[in-house]
PDB file of N, CA and C in Angstrom:
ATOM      1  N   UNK A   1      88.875 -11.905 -74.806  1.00  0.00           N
ATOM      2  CA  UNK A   1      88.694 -12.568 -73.511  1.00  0.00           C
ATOM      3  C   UNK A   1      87.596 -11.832 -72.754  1.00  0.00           C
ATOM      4  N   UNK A   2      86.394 -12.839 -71.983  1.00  0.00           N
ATOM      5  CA  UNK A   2      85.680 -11.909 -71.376  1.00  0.00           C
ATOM      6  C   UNK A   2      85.684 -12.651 -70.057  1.00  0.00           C
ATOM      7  N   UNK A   3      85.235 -11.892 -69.052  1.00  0.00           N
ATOM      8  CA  UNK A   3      84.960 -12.431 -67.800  1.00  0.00           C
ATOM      9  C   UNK A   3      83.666 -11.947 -66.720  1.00  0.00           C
ATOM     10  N   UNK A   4      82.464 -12.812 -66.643  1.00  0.00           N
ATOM     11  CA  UNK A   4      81.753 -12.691 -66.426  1.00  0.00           C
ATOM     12  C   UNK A   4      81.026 -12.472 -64.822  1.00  0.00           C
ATOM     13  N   UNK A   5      80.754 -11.968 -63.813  1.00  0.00           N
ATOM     14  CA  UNK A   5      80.751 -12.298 -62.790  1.00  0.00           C
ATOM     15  C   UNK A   5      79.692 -12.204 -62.690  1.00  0.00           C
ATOM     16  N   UNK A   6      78.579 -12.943 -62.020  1.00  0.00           N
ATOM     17  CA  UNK A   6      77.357 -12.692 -61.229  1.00  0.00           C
ATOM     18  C   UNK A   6      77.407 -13.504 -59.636  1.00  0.00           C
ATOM     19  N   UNK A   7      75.798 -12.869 -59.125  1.00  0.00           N
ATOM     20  CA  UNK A   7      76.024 -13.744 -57.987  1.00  0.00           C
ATOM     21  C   UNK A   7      75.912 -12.977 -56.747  1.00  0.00           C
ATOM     22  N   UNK A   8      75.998 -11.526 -57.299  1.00  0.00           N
ATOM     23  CA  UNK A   8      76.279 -10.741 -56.160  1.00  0.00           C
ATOM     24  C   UNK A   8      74.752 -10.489 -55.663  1.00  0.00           C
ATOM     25  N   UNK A   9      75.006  -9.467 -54.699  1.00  0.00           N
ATOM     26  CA  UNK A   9      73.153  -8.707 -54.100  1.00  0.00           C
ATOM     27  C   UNK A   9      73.532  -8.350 -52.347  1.00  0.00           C
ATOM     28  N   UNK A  10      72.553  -8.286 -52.250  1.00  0.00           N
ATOM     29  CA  UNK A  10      72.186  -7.799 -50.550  1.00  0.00           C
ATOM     30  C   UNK A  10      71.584  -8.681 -49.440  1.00  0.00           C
ATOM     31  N   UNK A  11      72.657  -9.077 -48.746  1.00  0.00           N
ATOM     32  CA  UNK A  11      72.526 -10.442 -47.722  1.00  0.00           C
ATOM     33  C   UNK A  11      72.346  -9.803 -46.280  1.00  0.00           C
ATOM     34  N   UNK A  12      72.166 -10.263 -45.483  1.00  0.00           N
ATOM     35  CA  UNK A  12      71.856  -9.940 -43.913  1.00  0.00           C
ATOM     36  C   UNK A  12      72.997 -10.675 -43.782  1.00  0.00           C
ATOM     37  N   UNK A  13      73.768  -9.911 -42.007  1.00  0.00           N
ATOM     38  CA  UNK A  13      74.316 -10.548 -41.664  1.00  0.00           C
ATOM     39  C   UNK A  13      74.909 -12.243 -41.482  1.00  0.00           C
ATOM     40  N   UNK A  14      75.530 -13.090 -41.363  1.00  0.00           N
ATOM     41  CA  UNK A  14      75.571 -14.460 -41.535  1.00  0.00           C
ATOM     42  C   UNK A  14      75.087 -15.508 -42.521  1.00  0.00           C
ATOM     43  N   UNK A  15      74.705 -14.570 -43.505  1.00  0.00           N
ATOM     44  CA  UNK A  15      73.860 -15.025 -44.665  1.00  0.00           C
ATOM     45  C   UNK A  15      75.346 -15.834 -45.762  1.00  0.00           C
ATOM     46  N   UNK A  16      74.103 -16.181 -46.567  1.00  0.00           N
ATOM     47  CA  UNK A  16      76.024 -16.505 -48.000  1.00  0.00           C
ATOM     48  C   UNK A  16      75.172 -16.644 -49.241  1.00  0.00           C
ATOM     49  N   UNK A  17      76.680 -16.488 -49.868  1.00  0.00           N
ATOM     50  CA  UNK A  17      75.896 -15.973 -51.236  1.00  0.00           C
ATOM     51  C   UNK A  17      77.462 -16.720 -52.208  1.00  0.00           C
ATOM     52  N   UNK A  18      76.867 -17.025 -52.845  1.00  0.00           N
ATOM     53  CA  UNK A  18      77.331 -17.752 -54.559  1.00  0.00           C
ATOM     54  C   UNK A  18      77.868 -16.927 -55.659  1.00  0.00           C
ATOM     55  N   UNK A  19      78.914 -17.076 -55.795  1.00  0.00           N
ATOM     56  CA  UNK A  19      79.910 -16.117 -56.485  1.00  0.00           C
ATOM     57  C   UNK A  19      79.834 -16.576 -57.812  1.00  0.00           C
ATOM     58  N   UNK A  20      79.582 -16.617 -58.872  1.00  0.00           N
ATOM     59  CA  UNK A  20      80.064 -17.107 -59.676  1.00  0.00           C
ATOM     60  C   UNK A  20      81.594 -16.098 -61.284  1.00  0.00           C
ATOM     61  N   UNK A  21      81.858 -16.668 -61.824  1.00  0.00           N
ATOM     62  CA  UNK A  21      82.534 -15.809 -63.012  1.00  0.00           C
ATOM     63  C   UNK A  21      83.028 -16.972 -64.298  1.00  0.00           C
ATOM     64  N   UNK A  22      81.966 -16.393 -64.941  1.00  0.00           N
ATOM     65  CA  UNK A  22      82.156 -17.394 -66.481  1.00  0.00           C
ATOM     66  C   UNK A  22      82.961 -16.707 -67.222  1.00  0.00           C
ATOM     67  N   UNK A  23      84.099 -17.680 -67.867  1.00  0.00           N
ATOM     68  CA  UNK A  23      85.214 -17.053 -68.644  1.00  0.00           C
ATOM     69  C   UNK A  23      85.016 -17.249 -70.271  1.00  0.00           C
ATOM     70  N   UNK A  24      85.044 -16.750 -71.312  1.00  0.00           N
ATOM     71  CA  UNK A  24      85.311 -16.898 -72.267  1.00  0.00           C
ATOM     72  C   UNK A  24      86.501 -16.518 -73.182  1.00  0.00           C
ATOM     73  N   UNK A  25      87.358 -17.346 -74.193  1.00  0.00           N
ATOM     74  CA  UNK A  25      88.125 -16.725 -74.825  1.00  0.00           C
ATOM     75  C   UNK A  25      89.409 -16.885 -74.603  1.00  0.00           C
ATOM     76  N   UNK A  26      89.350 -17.767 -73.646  1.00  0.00           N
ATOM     77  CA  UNK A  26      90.499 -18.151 -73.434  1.00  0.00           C
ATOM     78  C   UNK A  26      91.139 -19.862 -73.098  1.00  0.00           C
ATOM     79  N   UNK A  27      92.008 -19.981 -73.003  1.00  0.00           N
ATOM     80  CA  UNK A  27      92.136 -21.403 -72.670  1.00  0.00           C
ATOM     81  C   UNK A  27      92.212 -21.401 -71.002  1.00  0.00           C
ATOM     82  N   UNK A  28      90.885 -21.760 -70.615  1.00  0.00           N
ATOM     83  CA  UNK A  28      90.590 -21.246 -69.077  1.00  0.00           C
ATOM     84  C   UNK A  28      91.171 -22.470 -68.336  1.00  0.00           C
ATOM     85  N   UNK A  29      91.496 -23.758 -68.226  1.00  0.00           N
ATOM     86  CA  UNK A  29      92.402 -24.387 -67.554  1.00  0.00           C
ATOM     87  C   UNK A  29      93.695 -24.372 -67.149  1.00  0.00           C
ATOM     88  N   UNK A  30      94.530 -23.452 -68.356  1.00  0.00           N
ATOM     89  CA  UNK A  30      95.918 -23.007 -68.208  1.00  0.00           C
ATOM     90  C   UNK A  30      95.604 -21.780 -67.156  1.00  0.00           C
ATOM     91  N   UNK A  31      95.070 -21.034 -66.745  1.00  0.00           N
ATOM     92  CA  UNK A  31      94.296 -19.990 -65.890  1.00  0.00           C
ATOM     93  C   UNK A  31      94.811 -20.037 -64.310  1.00  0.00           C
ATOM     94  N   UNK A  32      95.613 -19.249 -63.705  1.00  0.00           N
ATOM     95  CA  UNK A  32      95.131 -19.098 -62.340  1.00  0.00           C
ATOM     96  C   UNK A  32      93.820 -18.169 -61.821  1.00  0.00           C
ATOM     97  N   UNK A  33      93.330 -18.760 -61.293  1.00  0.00           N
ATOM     98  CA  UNK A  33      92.306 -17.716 -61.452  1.00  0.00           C
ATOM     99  C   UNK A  33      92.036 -17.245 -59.367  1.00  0.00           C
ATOM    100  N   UNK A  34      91.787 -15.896 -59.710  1.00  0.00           N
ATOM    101  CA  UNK A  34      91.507 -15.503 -58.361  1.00  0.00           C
ATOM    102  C   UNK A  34      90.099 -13.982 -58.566  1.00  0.00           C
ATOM    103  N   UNK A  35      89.880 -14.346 -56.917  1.00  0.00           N
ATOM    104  CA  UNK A  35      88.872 -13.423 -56.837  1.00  0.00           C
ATOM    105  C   UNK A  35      89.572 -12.305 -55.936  1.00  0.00           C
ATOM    106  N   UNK A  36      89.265 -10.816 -56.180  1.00  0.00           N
ATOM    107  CA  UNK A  36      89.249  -9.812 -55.407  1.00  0.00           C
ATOM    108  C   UNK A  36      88.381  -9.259 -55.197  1.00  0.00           C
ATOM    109  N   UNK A  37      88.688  -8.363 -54.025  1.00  0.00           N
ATOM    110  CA  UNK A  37      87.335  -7.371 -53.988  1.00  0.00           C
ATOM    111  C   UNK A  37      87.900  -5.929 -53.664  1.00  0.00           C
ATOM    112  N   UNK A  38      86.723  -4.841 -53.695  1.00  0.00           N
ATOM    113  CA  UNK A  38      87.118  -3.735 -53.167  1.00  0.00           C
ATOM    114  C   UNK A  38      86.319  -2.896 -52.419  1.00  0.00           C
ATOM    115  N   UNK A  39      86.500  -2.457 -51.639  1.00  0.00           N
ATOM    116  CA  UNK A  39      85.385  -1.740 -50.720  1.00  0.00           C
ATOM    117  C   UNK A  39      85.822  -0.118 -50.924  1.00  0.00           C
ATOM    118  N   UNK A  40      84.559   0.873 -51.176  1.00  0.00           N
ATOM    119  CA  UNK A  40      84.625   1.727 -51.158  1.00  0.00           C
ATOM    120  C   UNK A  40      86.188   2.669 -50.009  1.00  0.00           C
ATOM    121  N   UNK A  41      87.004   2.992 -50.977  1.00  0.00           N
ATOM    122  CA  UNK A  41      88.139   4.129 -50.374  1.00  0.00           C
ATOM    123  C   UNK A  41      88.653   3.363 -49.951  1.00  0.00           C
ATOM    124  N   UNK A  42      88.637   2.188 -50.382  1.00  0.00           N
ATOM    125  CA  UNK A  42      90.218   1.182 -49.849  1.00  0.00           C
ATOM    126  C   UNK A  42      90.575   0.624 -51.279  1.00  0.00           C
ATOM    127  N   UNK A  43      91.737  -0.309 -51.404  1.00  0.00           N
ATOM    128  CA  UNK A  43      92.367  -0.930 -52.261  1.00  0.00           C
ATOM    129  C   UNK A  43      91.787  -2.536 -52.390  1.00  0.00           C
ATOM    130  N   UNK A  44      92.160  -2.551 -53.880  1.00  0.00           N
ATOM    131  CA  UNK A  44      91.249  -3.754 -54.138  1.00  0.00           C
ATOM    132  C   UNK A  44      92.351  -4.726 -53.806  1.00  0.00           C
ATOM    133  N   UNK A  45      92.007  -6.151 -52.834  1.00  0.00           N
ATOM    134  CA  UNK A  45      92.419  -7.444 -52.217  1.00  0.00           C
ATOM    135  C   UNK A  45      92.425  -8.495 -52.722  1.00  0.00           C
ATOM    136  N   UNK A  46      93.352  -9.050 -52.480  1.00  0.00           N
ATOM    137  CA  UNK A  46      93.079 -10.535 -53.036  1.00  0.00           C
ATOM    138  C   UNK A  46      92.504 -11.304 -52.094  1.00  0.00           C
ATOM    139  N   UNK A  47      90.958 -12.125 -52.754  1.00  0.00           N
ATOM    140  CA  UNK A  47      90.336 -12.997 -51.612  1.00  0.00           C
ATOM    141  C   UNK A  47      90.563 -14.190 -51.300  1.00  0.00           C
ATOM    142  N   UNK A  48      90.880 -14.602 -52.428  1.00  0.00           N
ATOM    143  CA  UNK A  48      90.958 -16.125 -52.766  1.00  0.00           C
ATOM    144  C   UNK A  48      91.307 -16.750 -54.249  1.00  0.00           C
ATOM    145  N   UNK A  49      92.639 -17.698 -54.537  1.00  0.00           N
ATOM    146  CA  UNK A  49      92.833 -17.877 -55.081  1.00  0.00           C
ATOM    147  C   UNK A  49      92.742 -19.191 -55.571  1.00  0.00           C
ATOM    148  N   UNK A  50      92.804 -19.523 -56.713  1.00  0.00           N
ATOM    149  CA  UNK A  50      93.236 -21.148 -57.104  1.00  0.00           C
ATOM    150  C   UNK A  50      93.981 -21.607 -58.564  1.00  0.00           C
ATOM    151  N   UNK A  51      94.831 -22.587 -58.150  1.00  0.00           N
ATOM    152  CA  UNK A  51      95.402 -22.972 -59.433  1.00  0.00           C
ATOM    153  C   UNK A  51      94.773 -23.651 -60.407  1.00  0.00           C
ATOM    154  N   UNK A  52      95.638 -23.492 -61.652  1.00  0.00           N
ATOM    155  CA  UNK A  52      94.583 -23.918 -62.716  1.00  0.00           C
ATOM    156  C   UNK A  52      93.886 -24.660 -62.611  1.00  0.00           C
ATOM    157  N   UNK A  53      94.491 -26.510 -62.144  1.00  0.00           N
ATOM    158  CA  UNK A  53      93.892 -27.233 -61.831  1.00  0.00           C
ATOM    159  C   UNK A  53      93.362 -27.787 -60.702  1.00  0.00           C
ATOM    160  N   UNK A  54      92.892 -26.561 -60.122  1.00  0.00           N
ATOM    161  CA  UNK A  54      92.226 -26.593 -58.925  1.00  0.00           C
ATOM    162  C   UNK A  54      92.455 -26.799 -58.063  1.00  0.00           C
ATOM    163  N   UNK A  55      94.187 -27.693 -57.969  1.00  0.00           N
ATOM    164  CA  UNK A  55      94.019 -28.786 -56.535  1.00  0.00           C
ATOM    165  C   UNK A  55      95.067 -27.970 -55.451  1.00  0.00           C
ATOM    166  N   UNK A  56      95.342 -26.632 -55.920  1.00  0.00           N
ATOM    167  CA  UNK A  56      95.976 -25.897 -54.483  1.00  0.00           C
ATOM    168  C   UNK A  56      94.762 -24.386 -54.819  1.00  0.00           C
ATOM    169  N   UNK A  57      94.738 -23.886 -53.506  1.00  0.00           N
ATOM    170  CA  UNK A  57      93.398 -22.858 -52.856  1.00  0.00           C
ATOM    171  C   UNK A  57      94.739 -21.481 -52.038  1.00  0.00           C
ATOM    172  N   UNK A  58      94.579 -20.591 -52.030  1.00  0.00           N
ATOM    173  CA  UNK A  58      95.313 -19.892 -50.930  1.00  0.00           C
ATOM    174  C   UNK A  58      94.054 -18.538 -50.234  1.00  0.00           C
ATOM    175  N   UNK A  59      93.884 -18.634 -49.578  1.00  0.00           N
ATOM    176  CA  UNK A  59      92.775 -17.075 -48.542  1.00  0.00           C
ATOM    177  C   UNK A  59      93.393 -16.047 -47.765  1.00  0.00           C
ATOM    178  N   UNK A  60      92.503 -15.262 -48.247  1.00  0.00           N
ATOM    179  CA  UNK A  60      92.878 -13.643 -47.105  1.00  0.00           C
ATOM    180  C   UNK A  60      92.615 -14.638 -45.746  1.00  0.00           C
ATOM    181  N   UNK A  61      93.090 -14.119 -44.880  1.00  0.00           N
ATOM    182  CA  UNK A  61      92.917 -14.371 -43.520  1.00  0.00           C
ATOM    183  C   UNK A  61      91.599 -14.481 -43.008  1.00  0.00           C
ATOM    184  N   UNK A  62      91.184 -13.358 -43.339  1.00  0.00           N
ATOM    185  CA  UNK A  62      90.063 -12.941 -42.665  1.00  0.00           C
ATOM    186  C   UNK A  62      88.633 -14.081 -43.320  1.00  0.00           C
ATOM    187  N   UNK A  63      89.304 -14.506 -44.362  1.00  0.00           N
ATOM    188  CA  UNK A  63      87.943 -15.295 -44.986  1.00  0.00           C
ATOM    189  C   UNK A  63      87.892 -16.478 -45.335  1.00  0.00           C
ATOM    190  N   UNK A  64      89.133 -16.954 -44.306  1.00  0.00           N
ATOM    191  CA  UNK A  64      89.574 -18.912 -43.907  1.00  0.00           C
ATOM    192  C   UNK A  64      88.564 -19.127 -43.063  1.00  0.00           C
ATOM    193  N   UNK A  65      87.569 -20.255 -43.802  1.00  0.00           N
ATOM    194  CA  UNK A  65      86.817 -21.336 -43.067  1.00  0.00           C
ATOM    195  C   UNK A  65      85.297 -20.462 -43.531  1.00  0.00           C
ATOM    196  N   UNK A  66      85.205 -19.684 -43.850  1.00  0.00           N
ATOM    197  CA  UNK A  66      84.161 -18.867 -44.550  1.00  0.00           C
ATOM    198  C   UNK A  66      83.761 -18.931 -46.039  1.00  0.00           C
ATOM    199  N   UNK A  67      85.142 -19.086 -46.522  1.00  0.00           N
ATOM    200  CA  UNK A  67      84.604 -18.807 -48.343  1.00  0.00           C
ATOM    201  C   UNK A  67      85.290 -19.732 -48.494  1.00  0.00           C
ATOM    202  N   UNK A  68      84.990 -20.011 -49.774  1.00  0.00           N
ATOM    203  CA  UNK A  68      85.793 -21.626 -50.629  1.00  0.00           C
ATOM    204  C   UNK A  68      85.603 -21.365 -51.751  1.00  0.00           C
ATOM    205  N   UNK A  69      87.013 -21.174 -52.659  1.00  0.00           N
ATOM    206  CA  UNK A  69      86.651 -21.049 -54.104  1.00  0.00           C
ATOM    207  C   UNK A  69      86.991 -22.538 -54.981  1.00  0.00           C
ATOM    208  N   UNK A  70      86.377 -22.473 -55.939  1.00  0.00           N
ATOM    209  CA  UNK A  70      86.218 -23.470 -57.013  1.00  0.00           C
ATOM    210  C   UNK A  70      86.466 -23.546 -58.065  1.00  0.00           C
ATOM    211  N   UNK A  71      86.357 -24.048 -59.214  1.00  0.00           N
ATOM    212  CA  UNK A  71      86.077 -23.933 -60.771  1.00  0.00           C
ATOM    213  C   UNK A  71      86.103 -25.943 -61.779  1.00  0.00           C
ATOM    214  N   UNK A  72      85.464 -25.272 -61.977  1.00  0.00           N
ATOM    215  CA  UNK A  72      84.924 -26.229 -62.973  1.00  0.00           C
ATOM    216  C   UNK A  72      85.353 -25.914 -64.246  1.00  0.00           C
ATOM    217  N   UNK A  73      86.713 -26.615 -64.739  1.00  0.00           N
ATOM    218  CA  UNK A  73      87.224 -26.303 -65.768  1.00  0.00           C
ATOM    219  C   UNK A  73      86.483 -26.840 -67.632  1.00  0.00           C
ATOM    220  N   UNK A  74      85.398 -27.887 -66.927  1.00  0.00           N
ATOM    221  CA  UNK A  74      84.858 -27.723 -67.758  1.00  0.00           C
ATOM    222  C   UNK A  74      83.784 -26.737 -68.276  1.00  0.00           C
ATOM    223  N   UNK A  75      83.061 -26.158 -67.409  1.00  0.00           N
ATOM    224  CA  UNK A  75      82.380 -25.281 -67.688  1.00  0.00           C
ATOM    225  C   UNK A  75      83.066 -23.638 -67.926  1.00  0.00           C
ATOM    226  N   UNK A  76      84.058 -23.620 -68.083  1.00  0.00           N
ATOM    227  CA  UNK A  76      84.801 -22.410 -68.095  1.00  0.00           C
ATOM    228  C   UNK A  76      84.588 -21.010 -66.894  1.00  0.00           C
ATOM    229  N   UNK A  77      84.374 -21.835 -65.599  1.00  0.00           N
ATOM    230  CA  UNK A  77      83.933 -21.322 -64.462  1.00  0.00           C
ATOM    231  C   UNK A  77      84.593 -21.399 -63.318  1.00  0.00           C
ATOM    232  N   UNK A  78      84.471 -20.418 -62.325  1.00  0.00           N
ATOM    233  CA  UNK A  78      85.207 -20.232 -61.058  1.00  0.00           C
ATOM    234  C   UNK A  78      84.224 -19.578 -60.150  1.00  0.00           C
ATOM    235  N   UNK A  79      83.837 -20.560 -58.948  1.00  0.00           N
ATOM    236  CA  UNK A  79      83.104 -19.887 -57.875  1.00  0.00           C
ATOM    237  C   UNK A  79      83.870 -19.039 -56.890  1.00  0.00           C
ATOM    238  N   UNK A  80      82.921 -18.976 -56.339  1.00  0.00           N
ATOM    239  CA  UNK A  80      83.245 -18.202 -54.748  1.00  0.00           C
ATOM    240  C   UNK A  80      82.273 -18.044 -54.170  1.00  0.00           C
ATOM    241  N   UNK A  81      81.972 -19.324 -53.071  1.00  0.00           N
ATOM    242  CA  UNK A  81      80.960 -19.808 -51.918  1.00  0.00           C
ATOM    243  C   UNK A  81      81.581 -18.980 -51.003  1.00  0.00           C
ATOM    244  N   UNK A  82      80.450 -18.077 -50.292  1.00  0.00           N
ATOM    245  CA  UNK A  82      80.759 -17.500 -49.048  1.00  0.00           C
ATOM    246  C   UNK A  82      79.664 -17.735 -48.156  1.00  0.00           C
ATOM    247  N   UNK A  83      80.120 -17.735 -46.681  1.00  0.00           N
ATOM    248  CA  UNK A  83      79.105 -17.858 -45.732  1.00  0.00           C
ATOM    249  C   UNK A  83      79.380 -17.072 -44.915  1.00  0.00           C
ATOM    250  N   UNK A  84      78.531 -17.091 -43.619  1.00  0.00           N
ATOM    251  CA  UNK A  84      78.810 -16.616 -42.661  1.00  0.00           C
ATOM    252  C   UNK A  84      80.006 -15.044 -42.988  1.00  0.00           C
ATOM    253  N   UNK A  85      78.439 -14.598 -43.979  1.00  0.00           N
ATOM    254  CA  UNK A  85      78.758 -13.241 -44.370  1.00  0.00           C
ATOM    255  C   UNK A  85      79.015 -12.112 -43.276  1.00  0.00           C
ATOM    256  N   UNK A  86      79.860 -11.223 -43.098  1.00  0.00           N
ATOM    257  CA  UNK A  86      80.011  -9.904 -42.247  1.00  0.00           C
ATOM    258  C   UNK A  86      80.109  -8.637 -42.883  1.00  0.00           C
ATOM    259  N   UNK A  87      79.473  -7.639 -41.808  1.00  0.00           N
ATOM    260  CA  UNK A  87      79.214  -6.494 -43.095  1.00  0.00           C
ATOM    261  C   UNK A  87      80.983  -5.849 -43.442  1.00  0.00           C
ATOM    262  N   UNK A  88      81.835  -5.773 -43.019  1.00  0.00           N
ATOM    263  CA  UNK A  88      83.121  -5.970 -43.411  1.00  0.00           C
ATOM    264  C   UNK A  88      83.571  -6.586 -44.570  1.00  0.00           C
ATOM    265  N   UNK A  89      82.170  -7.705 -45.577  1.00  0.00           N
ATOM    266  CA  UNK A  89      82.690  -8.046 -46.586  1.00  0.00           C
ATOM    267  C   UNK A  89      82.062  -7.626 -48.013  1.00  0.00           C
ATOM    268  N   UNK A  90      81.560  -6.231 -47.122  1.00  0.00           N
ATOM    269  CA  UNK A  90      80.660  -5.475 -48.301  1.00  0.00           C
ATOM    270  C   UNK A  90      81.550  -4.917 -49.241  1.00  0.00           C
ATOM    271  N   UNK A  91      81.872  -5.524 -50.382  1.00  0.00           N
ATOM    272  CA  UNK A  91      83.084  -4.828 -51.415  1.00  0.00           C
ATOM    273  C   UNK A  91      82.409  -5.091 -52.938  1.00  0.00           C
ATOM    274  N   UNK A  92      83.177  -4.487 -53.769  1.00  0.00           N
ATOM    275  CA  UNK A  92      82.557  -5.367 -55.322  1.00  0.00           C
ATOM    276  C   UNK A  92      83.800  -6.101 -55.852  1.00  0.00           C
ATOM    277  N   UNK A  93      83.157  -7.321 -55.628  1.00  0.00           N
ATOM    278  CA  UNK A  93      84.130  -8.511 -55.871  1.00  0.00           C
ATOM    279  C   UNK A  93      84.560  -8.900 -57.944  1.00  0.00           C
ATOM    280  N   UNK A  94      85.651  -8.626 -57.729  1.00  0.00           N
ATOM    281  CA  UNK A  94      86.243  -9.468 -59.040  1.00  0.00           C
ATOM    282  C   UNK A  94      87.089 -10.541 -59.769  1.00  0.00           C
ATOM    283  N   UNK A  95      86.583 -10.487 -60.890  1.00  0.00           N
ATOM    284  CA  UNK A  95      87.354 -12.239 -60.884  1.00  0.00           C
ATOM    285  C   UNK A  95      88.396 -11.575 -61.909  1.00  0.00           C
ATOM    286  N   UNK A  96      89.472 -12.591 -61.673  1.00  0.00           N
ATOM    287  CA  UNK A  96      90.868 -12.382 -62.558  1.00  0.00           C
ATOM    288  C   UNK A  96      91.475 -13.564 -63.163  1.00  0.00           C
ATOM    289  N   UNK A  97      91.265 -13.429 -64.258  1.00  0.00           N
ATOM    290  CA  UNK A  97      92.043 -14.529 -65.145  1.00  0.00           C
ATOM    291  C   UNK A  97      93.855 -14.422 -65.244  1.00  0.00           C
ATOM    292  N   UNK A  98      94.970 -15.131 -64.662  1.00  0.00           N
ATOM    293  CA  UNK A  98      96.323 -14.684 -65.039  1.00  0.00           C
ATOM    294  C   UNK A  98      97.130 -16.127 -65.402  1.00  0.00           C
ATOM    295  N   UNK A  99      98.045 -15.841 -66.379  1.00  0.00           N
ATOM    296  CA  UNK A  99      98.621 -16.868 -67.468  1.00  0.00           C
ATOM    297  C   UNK A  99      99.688 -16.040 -67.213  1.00  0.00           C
ATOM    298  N   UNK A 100     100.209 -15.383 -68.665  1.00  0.00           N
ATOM    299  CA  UNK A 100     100.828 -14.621 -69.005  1.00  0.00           C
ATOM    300  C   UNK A 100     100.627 -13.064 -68.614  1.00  0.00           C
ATOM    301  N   UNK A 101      99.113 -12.708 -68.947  1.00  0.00           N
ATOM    302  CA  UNK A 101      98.905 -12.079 -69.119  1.00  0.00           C
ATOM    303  C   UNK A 101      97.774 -11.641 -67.761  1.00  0.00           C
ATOM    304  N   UNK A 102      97.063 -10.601 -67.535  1.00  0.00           N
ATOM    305  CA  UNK A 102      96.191 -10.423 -66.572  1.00  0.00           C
ATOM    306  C   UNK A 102      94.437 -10.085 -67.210  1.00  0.00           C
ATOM    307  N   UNK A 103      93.779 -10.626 -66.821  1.00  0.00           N
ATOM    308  CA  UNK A 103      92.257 -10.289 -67.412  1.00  0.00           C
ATOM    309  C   UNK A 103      91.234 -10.309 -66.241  1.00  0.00           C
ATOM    310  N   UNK A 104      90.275  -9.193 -66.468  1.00  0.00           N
ATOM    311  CA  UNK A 104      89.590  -8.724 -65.122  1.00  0.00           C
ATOM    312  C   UNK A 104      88.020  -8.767 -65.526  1.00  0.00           C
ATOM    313  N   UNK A 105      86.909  -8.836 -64.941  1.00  0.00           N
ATOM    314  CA  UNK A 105      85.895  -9.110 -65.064  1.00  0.00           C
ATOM    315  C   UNK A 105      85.132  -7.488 -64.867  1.00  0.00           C
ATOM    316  N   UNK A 106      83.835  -7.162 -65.115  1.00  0.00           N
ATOM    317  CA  UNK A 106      83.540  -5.818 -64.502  1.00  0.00           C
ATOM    318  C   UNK A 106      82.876  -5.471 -63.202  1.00  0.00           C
ATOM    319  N   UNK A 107      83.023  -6.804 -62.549  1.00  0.00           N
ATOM    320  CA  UNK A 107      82.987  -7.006 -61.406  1.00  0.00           C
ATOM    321  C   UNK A 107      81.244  -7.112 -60.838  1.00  0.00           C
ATOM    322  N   UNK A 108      80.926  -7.535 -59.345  1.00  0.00           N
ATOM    323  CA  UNK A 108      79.741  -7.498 -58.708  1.00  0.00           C
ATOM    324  C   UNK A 108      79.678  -7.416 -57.385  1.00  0.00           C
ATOM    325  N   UNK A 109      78.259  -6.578 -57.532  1.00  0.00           N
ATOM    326  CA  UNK A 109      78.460  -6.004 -55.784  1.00  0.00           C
ATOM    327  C   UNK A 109      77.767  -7.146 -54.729  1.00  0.00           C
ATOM    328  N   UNK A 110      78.417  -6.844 -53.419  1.00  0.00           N
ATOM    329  CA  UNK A 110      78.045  -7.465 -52.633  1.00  0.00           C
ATOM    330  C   UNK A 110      77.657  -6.865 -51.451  1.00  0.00           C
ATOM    331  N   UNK A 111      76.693  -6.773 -50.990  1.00  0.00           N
ATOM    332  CA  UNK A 111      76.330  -5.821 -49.560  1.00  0.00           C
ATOM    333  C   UNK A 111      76.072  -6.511 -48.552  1.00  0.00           C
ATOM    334  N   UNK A 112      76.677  -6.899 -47.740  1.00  0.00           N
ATOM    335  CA  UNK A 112      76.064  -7.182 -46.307  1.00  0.00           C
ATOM    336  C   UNK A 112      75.373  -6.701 -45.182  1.00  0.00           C
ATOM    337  N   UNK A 113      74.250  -6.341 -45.334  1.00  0.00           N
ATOM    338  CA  UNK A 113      73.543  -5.215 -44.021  1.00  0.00           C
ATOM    339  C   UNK A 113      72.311  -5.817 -43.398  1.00  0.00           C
ATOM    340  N   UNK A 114      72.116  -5.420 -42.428  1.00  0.00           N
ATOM    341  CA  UNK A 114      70.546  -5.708 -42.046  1.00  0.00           C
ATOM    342  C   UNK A 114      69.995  -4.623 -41.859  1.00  0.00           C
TER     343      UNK A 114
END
């Protein structure tokens, strides 16, 4: 099983940026799949989640009406649209494949600064 993330980089304030994480190796529709992140000397969060088939979403608080995750089960893919970036969401974000079992991506950074 692999899990791919790109998408990340260095945004200015209010900026947004395109999450992506391509899965291989697995039967990625049976998949809940969610994104976390982690910011230096804190614990890694759950940002945003979604069910296999896409049609229930759950968010951190802090990043309702800001980010929106996705996936395209045909492409063996799961976004994460963010906007109205804050430097508070400078972490390195990862994607997680869970079934049975748990599978983690090697993650990508995201910086918010001006």
């Amino acid at each position: 099983v692999k899990l791919v993330e790109s998408g990340g980089g260095l945004v200015q304030p209010g900026g947004s940026l395109r999450l992506s994480c391509a899965a291989s190796g697995l039967t990625f529709s049976r998949y809940v799949m969610t994104w976390y992140r982690q910011a230096p000397g804190k614990e890694r969060e759950l940002v945003a989640s979604t069910t296999s088939d896409g049609g229930s979403t759950n968010y951190k608080d802090s990043v309702k009406g800001r980010f929106t995750i996705s996936r395209d089960n045909a492409k063996n893919t799961v976004y994460l649209q963010m906007n109205s970036l804050k430097p508070e969401d400078t972490a390195v974000y990862y994607c997680n494949a869970k079934q049975y079992w748990d599978y983690w991506g090697q993650g990508t950074q995201v910086t918010v600064s001006s």
